[in-house]
Structures are given as C-alpha cells and as structure tokens.
PDB file of N, CA and C in Angstrom:
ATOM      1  N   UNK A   1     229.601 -23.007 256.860  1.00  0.00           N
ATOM      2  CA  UNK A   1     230.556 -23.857 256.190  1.00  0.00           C
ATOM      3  C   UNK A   1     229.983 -25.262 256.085  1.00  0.00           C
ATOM      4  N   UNK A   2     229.707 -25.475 254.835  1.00  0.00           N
ATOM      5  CA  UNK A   2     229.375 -27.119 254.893  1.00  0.00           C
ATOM      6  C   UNK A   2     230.448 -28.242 255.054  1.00  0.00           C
ATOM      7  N   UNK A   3     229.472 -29.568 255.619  1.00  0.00           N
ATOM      8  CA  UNK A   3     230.454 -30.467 255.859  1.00  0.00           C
ATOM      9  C   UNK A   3     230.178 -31.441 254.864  1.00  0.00           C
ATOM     10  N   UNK A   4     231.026 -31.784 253.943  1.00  0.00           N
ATOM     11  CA  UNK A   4     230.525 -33.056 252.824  1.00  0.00           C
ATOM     12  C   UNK A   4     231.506 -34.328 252.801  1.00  0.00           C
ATOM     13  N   UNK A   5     230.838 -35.462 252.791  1.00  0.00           N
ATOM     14  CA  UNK A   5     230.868 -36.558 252.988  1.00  0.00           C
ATOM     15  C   UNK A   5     231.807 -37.228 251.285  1.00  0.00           C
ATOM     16  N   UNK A   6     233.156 -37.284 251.285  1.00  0.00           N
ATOM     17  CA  UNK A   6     234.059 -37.998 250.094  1.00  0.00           C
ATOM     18  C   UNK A   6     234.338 -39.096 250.292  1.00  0.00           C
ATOM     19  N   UNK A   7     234.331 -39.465 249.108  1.00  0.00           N
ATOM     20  CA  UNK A   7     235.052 -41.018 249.164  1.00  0.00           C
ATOM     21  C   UNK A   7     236.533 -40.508 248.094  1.00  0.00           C
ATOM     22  N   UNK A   8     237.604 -41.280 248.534  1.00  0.00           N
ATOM     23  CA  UNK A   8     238.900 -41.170 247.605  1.00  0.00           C
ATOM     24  C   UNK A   8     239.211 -42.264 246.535  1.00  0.00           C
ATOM     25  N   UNK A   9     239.344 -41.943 245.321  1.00  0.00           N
ATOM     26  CA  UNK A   9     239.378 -42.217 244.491  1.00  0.00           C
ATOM     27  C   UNK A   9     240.775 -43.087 243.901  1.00  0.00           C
ATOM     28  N   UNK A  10     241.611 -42.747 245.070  1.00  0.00           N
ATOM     29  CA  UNK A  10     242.994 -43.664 244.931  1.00  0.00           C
ATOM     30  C   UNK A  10     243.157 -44.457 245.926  1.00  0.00           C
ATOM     31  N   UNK A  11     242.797 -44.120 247.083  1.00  0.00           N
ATOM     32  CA  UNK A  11     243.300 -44.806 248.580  1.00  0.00           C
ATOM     33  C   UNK A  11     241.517 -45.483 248.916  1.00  0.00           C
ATOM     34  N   UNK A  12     240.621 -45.164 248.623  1.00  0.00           N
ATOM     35  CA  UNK A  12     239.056 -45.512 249.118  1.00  0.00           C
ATOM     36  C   UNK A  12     238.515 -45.307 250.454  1.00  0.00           C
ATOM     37  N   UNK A  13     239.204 -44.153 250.921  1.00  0.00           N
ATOM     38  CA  UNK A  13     239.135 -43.903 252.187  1.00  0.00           C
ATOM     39  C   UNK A  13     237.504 -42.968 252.375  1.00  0.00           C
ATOM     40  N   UNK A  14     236.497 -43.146 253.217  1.00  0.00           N
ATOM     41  CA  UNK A  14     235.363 -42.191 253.190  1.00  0.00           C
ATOM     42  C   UNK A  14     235.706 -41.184 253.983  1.00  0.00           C
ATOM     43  N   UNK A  15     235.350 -39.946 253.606  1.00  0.00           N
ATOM     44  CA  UNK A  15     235.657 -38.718 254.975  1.00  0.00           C
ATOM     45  C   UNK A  15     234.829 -38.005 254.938  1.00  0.00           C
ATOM     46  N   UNK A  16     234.106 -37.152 255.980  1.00  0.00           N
ATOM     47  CA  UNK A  16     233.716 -35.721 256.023  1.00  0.00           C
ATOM     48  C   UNK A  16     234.620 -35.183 255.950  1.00  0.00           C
ATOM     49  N   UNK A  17     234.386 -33.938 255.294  1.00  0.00           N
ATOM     50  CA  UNK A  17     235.348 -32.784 255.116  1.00  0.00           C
ATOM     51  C   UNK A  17     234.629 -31.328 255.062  1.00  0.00           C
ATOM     52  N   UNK A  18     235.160 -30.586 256.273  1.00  0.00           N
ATOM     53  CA  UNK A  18     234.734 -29.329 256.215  1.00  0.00           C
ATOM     54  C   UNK A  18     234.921 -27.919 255.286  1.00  0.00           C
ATOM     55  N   UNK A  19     234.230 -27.857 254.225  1.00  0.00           N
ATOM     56  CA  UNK A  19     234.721 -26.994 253.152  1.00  0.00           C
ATOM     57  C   UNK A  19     234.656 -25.527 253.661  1.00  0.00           C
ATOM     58  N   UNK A  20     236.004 -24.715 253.622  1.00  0.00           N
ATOM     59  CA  UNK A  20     236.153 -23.405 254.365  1.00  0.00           C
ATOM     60  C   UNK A  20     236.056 -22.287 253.008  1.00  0.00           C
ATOM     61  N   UNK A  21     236.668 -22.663 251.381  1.00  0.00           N
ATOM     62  CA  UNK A  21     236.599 -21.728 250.512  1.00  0.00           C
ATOM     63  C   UNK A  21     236.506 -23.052 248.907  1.00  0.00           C
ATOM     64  N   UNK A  22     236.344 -22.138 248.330  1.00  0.00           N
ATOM     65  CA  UNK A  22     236.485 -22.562 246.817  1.00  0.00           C
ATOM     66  C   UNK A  22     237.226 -23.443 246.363  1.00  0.00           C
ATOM     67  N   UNK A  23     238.547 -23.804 247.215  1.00  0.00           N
ATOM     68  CA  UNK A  23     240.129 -25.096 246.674  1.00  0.00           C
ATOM     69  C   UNK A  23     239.745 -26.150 246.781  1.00  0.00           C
ATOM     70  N   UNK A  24     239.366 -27.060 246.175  1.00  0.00           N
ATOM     71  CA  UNK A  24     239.087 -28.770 246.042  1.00  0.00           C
ATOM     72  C   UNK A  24     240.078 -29.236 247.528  1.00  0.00           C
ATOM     73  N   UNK A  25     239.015 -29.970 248.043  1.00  0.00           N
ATOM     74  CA  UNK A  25     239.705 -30.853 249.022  1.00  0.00           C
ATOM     75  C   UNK A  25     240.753 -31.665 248.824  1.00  0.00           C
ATOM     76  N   UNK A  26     241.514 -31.997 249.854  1.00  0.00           N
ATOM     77  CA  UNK A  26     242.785 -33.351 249.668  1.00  0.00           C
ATOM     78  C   UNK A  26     241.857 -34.257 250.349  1.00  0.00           C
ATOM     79  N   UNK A  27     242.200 -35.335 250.111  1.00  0.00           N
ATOM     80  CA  UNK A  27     242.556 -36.680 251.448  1.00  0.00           C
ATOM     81  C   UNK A  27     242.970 -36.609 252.677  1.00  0.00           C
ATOM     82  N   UNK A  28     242.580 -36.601 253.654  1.00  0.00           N
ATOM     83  CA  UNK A  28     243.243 -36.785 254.744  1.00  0.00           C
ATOM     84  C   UNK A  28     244.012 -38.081 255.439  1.00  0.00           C
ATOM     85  N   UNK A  29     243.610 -39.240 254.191  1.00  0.00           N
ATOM     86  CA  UNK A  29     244.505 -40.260 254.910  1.00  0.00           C
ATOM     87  C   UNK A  29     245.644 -40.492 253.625  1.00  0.00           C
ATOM     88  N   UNK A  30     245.398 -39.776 252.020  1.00  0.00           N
ATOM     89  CA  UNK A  30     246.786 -40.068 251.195  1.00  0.00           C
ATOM     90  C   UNK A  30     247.034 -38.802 250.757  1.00  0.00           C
ATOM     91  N   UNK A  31     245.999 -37.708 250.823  1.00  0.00           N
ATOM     92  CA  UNK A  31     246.394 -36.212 250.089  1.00  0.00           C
ATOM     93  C   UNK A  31     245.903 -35.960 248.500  1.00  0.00           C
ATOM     94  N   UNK A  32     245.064 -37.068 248.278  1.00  0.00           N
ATOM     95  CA  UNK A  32     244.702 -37.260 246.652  1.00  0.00           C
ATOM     96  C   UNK A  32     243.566 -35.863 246.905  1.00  0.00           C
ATOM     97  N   UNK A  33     243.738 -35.284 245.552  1.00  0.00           N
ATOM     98  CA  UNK A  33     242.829 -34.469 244.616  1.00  0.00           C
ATOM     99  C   UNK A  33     241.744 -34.894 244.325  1.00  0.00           C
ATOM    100  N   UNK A  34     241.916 -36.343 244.015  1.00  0.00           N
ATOM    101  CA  UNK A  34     240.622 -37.219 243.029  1.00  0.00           C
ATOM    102  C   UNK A  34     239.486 -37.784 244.310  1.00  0.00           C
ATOM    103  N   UNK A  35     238.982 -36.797 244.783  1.00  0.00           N
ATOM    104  CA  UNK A  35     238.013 -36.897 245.570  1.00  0.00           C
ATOM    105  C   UNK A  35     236.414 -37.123 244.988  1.00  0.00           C
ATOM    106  N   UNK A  36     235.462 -37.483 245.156  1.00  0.00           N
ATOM    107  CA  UNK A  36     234.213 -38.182 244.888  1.00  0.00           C
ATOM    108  C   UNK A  36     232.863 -37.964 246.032  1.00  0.00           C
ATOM    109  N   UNK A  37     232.408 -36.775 245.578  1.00  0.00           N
ATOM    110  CA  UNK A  37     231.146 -36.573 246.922  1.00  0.00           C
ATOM    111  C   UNK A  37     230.401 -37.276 246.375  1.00  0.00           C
ATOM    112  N   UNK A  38     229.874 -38.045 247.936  1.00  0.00           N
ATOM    113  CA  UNK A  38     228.722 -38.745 248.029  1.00  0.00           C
ATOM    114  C   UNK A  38     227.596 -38.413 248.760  1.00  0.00           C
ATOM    115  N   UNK A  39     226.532 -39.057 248.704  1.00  0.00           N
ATOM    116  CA  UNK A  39     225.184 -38.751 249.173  1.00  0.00           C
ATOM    117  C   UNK A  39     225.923 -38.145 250.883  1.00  0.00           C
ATOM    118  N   UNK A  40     224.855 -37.974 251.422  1.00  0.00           N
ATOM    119  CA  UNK A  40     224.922 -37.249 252.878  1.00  0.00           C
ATOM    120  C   UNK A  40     223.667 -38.364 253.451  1.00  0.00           C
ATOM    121  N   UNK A  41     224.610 -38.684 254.344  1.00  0.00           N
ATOM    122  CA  UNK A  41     223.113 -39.513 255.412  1.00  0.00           C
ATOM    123  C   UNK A  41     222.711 -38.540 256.369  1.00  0.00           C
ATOM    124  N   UNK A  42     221.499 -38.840 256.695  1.00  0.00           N
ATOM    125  CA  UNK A  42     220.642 -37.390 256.860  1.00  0.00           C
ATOM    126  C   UNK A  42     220.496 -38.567 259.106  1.00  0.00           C
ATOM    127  N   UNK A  43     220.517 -37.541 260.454  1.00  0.00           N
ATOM    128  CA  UNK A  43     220.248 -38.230 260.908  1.00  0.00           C
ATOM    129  C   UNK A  43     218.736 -37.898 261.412  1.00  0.00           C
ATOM    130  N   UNK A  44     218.255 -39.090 262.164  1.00  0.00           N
ATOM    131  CA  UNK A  44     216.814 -38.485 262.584  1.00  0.00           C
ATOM    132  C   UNK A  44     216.411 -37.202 263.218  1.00  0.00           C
ATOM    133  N   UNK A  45     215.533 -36.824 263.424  1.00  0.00           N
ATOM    134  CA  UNK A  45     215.367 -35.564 264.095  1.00  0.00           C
ATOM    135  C   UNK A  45     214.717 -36.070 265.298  1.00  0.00           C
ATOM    136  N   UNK A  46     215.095 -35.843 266.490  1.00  0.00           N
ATOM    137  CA  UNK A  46     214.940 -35.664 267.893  1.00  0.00           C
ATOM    138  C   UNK A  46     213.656 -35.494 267.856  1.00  0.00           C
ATOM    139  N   UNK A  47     212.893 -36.349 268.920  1.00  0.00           N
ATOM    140  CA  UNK A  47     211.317 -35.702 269.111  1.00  0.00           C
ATOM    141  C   UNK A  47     210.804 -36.320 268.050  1.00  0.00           C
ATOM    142  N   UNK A  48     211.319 -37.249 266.842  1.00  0.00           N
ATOM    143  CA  UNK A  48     210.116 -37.522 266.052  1.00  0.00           C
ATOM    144  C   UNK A  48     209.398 -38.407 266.199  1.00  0.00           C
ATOM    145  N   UNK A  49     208.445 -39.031 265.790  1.00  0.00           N
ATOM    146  CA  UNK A  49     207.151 -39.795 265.591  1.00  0.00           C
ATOM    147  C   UNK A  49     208.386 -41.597 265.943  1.00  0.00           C
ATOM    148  N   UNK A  50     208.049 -42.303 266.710  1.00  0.00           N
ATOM    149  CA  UNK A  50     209.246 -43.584 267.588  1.00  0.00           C
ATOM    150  C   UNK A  50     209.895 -43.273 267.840  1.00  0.00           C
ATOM    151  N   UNK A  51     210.500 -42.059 268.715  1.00  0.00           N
ATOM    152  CA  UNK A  51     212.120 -41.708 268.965  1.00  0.00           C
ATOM    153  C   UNK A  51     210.798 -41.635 270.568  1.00  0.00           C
ATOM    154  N   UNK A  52     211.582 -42.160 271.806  1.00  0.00           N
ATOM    155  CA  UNK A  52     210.302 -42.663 272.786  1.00  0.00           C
ATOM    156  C   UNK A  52     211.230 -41.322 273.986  1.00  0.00           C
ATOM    157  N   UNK A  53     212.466 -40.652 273.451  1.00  0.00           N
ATOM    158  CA  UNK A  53     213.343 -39.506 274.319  1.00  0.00           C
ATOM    159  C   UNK A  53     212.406 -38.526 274.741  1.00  0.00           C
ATOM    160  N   UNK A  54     212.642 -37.915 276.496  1.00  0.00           N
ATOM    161  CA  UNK A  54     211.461 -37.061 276.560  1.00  0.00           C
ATOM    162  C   UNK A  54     211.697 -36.169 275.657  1.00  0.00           C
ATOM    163  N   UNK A  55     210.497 -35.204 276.241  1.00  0.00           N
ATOM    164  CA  UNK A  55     210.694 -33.669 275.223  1.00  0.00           C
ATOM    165  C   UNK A  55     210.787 -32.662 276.255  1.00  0.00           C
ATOM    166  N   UNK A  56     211.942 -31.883 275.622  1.00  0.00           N
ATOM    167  CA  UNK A  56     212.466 -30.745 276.781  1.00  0.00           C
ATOM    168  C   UNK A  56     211.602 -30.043 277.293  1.00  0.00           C
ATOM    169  N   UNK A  57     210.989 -29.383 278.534  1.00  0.00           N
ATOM    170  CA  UNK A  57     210.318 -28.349 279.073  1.00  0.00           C
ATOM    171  C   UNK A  57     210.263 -27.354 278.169  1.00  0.00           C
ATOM    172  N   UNK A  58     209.079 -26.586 278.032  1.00  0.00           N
ATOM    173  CA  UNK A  58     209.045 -25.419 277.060  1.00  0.00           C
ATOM    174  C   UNK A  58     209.088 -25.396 275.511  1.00  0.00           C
ATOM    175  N   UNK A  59     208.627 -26.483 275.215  1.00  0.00           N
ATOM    176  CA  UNK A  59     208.906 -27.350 274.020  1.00  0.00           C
ATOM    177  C   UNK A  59     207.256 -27.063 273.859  1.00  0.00           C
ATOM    178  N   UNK A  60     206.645 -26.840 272.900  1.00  0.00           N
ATOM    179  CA  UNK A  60     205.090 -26.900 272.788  1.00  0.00           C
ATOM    180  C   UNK A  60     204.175 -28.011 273.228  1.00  0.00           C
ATOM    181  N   UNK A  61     204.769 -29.822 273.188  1.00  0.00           N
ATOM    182  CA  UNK A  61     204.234 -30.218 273.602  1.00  0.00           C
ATOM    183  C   UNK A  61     204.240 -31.448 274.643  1.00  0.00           C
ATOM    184  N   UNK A  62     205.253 -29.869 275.808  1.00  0.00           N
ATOM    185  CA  UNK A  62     205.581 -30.643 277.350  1.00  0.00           C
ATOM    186  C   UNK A  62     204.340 -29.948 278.007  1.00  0.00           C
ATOM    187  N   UNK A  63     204.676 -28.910 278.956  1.00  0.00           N
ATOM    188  CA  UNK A  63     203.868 -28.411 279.711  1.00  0.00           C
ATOM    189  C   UNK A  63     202.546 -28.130 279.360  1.00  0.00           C
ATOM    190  N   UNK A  64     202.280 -27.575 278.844  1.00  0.00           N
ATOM    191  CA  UNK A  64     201.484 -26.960 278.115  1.00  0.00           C
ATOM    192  C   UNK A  64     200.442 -28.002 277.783  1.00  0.00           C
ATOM    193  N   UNK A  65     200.219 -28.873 276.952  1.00  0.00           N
ATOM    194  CA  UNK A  65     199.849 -29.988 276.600  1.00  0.00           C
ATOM    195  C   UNK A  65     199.109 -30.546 277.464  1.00  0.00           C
ATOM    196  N   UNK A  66     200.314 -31.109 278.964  1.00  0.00           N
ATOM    197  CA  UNK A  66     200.148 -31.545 279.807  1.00  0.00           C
ATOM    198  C   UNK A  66     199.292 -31.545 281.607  1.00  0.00           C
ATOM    199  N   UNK A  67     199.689 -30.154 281.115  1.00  0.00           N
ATOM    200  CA  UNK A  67     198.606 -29.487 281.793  1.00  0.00           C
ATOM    201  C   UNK A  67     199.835 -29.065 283.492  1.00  0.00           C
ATOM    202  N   UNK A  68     201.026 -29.672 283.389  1.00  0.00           N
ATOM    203  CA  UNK A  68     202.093 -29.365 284.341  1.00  0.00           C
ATOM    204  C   UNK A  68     203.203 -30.085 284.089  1.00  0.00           C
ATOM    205  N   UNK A  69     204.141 -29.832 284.299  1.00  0.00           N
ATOM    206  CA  UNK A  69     205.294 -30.658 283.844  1.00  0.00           C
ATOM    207  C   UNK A  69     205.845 -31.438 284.584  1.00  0.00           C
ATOM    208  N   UNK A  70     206.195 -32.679 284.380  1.00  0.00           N
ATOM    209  CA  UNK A  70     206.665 -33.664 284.516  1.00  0.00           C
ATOM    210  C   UNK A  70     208.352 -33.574 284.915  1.00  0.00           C
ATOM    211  N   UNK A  71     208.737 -32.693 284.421  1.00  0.00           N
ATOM    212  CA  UNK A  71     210.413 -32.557 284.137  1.00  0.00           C
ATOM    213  C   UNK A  71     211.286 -31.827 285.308  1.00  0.00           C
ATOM    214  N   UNK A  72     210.051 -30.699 285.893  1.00  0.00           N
ATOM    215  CA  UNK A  72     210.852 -30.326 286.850  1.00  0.00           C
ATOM    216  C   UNK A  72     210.780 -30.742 288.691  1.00  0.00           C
TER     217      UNK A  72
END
C-alpha cells in the first residue's frame, strides 16, 4: 500500500495518506476531494557515504572487513 504525500486544495493542509484501493482520498483536516499529490521526499539511506552511525554486525562491512567485531 503506498503512502503519498497531498497538499489540499481548499484548506492547504499537507498530508501523507495511506492509499488502501482505487477511491480518491479526502482531507483529513476539512474532508475536501480536491486533493494535489506532491513530490515525495526521499529519506537518506542508513550506512551511506557521511552518515558516521555504526554498521550492524553481519552487515558485509563490519566483521568481516574488520577482521573481528567491534560490536559485540
């Protein structure tokens, strides 16, 4: 089930909204129809290239790498 990101078109309220079937979303803060998808902000991915968070055990490049782990 996707989750998409509206803006309302009468009230200007932004929402995620979890789409379950085919029926156009309401508003959840006025109930309007006249809904408006917008872009999706995407968030970083864990572990990437400046994110300085360890990396879980068993991860390709904890132990292994390392030559023993650090974690446990």
């Amino acid at each position: 089930m996707p989750l998409f990101v509206y803006a309302c078109a009468d009230c200007h309220a932004h929402s995620e909204i979890l789409i379950r079937d085919d029926s156009p979303p309401l508003c959840p803060e006025c109930g309007s129809k006249r809904l408006e998808k917008q872009m999706s902000h995407f968030a970083p991915v864990s572990g990437s290239p400046g994110n300085d968070a360890p990396v879980p055990c068993g991860a390709p490049s904890c132990c292994a790498a390392q030559g023993s782990c650090p974690y446990n």
